[in-house]
PDB file of N, CA and C in Angstrom:
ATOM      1  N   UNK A   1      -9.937  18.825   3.917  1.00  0.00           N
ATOM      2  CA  UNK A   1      -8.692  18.099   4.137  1.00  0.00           C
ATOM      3  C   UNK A   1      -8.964  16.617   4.405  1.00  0.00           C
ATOM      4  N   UNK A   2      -9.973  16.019   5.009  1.00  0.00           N
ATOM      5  CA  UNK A   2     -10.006  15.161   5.144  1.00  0.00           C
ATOM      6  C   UNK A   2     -10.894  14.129   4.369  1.00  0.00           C
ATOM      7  N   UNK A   3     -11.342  14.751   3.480  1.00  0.00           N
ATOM      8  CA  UNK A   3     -11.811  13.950   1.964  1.00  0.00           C
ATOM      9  C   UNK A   3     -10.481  13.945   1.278  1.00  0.00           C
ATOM     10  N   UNK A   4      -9.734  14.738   1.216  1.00  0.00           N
ATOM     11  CA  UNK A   4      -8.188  14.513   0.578  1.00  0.00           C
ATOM     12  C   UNK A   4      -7.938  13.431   1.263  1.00  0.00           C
ATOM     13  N   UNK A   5      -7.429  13.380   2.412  1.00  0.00           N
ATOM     14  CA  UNK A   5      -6.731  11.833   3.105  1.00  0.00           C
ATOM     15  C   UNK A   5      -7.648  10.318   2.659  1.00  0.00           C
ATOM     16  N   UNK A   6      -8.749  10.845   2.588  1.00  0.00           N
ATOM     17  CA  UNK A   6      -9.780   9.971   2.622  1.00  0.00           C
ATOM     18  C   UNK A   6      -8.964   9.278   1.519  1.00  0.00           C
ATOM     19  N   UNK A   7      -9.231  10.301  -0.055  1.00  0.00           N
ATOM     20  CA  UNK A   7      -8.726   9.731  -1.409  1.00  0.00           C
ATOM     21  C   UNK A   7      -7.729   9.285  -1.336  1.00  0.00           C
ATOM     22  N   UNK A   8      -6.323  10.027  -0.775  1.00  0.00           N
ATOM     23  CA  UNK A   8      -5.198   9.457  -0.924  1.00  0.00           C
ATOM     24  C   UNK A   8      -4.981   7.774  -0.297  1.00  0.00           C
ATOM     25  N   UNK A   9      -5.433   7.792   1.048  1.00  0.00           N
ATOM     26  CA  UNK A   9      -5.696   6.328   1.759  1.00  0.00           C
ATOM     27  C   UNK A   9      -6.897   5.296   0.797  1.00  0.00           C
ATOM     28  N   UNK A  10      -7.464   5.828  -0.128  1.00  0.00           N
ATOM     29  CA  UNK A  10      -7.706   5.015  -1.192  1.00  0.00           C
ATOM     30  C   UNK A  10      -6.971   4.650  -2.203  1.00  0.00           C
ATOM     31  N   UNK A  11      -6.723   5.154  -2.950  1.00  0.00           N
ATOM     32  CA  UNK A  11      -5.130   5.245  -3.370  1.00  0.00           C
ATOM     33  C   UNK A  11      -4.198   4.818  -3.378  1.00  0.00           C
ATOM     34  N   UNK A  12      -3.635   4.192  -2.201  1.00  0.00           N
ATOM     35  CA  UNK A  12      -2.630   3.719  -1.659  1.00  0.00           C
ATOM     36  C   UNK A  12      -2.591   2.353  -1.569  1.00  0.00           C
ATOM     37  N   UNK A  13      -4.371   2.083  -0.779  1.00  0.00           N
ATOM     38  CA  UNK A  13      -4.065   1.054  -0.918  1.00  0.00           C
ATOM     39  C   UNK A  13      -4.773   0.419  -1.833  1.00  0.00           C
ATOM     40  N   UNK A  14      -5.662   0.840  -2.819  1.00  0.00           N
ATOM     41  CA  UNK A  14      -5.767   0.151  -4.110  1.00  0.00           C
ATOM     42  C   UNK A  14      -3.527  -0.188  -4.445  1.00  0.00           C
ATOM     43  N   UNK A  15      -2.595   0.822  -4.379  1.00  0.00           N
ATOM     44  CA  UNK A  15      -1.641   0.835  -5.117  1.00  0.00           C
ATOM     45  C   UNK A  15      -1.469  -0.613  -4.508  1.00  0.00           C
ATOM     46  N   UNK A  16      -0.893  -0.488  -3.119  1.00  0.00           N
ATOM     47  CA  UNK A  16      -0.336  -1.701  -2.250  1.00  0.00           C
ATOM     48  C   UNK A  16      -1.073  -2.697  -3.000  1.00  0.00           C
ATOM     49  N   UNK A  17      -2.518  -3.017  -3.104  1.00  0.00           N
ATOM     50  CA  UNK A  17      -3.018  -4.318  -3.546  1.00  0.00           C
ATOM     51  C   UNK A  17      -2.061  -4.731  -4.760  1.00  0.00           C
ATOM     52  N   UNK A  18      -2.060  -3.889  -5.335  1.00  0.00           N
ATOM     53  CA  UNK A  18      -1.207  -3.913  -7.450  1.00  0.00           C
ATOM     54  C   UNK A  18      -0.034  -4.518  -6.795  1.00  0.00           C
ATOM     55  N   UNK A  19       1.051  -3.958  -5.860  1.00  0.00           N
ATOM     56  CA  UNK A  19       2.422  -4.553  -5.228  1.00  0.00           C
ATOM     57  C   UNK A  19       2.009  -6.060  -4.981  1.00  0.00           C
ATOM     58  N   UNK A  20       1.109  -6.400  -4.365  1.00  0.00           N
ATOM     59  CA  UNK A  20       1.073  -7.486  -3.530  1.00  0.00           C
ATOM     60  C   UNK A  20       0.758  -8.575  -4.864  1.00  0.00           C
ATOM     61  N   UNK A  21      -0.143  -8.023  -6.157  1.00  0.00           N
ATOM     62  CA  UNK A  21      -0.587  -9.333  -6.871  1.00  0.00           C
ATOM     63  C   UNK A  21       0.979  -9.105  -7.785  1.00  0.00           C
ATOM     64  N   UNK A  22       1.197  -8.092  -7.817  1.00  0.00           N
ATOM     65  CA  UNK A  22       2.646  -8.091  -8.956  1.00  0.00           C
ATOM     66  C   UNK A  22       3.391  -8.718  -8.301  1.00  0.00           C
ATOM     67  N   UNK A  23       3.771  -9.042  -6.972  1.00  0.00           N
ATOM     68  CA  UNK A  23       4.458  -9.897  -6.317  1.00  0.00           C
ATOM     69  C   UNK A  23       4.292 -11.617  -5.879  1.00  0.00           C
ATOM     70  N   UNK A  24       2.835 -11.582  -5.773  1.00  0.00           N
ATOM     71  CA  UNK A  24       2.397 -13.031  -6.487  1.00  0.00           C
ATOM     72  C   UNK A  24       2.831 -13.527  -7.410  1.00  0.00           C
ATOM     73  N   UNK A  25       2.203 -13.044  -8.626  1.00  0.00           N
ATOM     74  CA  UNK A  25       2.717 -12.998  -9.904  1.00  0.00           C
ATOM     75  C   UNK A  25       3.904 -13.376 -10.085  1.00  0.00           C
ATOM     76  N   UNK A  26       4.988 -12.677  -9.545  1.00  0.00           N
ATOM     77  CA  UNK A  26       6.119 -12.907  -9.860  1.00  0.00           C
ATOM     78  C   UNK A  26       6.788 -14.163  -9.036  1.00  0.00           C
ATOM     79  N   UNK A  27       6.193 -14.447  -8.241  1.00  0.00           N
ATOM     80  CA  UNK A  27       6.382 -15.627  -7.451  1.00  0.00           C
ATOM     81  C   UNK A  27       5.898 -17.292  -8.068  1.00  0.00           C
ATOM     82  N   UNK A  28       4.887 -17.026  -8.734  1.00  0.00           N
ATOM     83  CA  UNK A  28       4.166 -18.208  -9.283  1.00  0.00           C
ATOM     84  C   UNK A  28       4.799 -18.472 -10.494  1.00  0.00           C
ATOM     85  N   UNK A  29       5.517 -17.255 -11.165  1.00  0.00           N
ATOM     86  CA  UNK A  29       6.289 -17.116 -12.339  1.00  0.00           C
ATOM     87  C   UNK A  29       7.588 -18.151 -12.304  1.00  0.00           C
ATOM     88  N   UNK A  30       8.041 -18.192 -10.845  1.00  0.00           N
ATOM     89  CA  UNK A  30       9.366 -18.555 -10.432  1.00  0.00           C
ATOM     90  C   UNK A  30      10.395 -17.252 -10.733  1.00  0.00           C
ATOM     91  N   UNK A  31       9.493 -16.326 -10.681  1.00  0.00           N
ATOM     92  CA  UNK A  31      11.109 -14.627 -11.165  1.00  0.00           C
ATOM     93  C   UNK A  31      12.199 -14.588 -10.044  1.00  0.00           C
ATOM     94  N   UNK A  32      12.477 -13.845 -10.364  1.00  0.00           N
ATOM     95  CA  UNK A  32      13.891 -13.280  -9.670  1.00  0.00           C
ATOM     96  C   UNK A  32      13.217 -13.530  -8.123  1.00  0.00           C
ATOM     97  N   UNK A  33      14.098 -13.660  -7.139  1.00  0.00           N
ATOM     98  CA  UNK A  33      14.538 -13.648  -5.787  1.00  0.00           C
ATOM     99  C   UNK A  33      14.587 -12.118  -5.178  1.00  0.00           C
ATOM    100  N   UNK A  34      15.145 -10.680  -6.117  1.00  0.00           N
ATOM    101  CA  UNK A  34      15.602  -9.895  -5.593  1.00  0.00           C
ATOM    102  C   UNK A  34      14.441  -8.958  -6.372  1.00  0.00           C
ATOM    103  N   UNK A  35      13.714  -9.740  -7.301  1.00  0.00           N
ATOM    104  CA  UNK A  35      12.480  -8.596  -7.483  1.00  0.00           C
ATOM    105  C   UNK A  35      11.245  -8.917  -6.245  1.00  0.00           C
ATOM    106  N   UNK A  36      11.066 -10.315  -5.958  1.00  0.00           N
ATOM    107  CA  UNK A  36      10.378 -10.566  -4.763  1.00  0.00           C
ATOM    108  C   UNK A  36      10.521  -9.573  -3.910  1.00  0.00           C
ATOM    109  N   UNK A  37      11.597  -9.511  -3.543  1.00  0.00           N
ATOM    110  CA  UNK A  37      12.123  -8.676  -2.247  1.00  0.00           C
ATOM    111  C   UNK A  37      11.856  -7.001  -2.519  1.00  0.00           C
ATOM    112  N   UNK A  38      12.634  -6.651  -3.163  1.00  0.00           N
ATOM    113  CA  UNK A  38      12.017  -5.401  -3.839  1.00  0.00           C
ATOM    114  C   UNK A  38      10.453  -4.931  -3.593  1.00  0.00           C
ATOM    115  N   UNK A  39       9.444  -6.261  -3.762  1.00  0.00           N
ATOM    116  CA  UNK A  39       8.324  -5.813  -4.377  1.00  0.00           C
ATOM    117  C   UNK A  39       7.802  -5.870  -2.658  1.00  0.00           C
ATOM    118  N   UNK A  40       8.398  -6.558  -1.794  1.00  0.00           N
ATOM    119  CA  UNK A  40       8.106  -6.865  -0.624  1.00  0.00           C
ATOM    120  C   UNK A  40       8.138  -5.962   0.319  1.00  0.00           C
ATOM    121  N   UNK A  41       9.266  -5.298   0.021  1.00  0.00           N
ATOM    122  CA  UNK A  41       9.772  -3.712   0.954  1.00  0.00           C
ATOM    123  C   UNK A  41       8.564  -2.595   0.395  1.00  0.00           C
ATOM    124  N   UNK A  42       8.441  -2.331  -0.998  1.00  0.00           N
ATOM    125  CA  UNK A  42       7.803  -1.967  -1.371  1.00  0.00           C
ATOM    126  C   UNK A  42       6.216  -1.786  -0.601  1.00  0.00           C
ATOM    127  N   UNK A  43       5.491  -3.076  -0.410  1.00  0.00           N
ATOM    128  CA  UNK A  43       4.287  -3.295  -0.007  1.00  0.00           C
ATOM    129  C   UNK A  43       4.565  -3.077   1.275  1.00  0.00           C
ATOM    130  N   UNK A  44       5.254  -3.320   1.699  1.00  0.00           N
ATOM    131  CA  UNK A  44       5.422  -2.835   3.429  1.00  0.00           C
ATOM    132  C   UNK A  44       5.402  -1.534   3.701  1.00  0.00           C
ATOM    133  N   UNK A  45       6.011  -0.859   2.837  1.00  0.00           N
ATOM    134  CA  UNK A  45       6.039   0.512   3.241  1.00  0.00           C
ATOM    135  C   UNK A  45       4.808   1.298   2.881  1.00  0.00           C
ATOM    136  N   UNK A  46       4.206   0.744   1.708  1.00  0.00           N
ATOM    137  CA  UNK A  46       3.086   1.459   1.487  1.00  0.00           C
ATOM    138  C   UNK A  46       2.211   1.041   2.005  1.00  0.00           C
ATOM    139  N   UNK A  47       1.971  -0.046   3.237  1.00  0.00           N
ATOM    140  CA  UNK A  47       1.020  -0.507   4.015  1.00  0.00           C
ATOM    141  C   UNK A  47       0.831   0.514   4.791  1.00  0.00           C
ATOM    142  N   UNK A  48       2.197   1.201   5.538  1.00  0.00           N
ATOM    143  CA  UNK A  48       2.565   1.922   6.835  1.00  0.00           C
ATOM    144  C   UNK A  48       2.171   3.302   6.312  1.00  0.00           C
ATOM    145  N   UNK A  49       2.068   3.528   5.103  1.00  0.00           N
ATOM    146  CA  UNK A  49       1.667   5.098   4.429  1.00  0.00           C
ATOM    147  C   UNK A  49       0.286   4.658   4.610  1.00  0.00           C
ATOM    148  N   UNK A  50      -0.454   3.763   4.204  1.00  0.00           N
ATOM    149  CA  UNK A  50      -1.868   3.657   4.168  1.00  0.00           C
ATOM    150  C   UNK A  50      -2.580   3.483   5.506  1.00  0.00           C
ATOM    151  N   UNK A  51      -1.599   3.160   6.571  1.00  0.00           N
ATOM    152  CA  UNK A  51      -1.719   3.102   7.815  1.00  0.00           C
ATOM    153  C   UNK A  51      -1.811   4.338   8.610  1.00  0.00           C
ATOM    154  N   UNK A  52      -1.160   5.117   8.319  1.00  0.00           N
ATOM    155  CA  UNK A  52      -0.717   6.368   8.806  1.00  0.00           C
ATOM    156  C   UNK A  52      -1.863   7.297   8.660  1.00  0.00           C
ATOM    157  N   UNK A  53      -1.895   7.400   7.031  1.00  0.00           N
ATOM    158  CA  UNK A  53      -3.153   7.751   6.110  1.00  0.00           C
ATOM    159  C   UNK A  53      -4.344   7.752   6.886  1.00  0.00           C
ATOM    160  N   UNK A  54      -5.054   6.748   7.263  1.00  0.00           N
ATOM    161  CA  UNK A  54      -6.347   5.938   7.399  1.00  0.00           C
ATOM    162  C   UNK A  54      -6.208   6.589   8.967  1.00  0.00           C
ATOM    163  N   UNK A  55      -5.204   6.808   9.817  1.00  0.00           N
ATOM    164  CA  UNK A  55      -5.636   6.877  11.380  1.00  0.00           C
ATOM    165  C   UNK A  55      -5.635   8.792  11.080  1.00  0.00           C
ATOM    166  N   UNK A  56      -5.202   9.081  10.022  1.00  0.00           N
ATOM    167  CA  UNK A  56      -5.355  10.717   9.990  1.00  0.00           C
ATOM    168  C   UNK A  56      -6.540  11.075   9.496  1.00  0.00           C
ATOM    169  N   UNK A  57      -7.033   9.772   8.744  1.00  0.00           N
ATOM    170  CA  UNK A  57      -8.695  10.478   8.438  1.00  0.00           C
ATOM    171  C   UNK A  57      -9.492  10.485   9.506  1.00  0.00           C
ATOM    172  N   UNK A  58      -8.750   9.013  10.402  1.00  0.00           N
ATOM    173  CA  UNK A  58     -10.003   9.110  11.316  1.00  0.00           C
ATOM    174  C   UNK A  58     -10.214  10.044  12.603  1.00  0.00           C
ATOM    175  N   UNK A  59      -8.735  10.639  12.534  1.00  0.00           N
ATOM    176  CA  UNK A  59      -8.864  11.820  13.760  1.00  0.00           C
ATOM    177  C   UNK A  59      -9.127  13.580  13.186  1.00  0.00           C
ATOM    178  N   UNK A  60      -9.361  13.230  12.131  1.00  0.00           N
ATOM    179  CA  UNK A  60      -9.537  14.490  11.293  1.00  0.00           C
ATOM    180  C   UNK A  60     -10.908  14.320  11.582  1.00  0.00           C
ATOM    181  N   UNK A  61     -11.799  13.224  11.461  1.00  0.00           N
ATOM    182  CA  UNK A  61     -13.150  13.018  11.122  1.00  0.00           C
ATOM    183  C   UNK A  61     -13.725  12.699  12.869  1.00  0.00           C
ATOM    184  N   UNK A  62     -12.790  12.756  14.034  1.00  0.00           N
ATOM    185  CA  UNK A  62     -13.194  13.134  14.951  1.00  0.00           C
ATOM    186  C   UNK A  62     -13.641  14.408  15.755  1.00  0.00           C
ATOM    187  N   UNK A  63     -13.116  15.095  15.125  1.00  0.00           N
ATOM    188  CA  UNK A  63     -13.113  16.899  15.285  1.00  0.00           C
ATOM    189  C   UNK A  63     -14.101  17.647  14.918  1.00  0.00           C
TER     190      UNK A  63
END
C-alpha cells in the first residue's frame, strides 16, 4: 500500500507541475483571465491531494 501512495504522490505532483507551467504559459501568452484562474484552483487543489498523499506515505512508512 504504501509503494501505491508512494506512485500516486508521484503522479500528482509531476501532474500539478504540468498545471503550474500550463498556467505560466498561458500567462506569458496574455490568455484568458478565467483560464488563469481555472488553472489556479486547479493547482491548488492538487497541491493539497499531493499533500495529503505524501504525509500518508510517510505514516504508512512509519509502521
Amino acid at each position: 500500500m504504501s509503494s501505491f501512495l508512494t506512485y500516486m504522490a508521484l503522479l500528482v505532483m509531476i501532474v500539478t507541475a504540468g498545471v503550474l507551467l500550463a498556467g505560466l504559459v498561458n500567462m506569458m501568452r496574455g490568455g484568458s483571465g478565467n483560464t488563469s484562474q481555472k488553472l489556479m484552483r486547479a493547482r491548488v487543489m492538487l497541491q493539497g491531494l499531493a499533500v495529503i498523499l505524501i504525509v500518508g506515505v510517510l505514516l504508512l512508512a512509519k509502521h
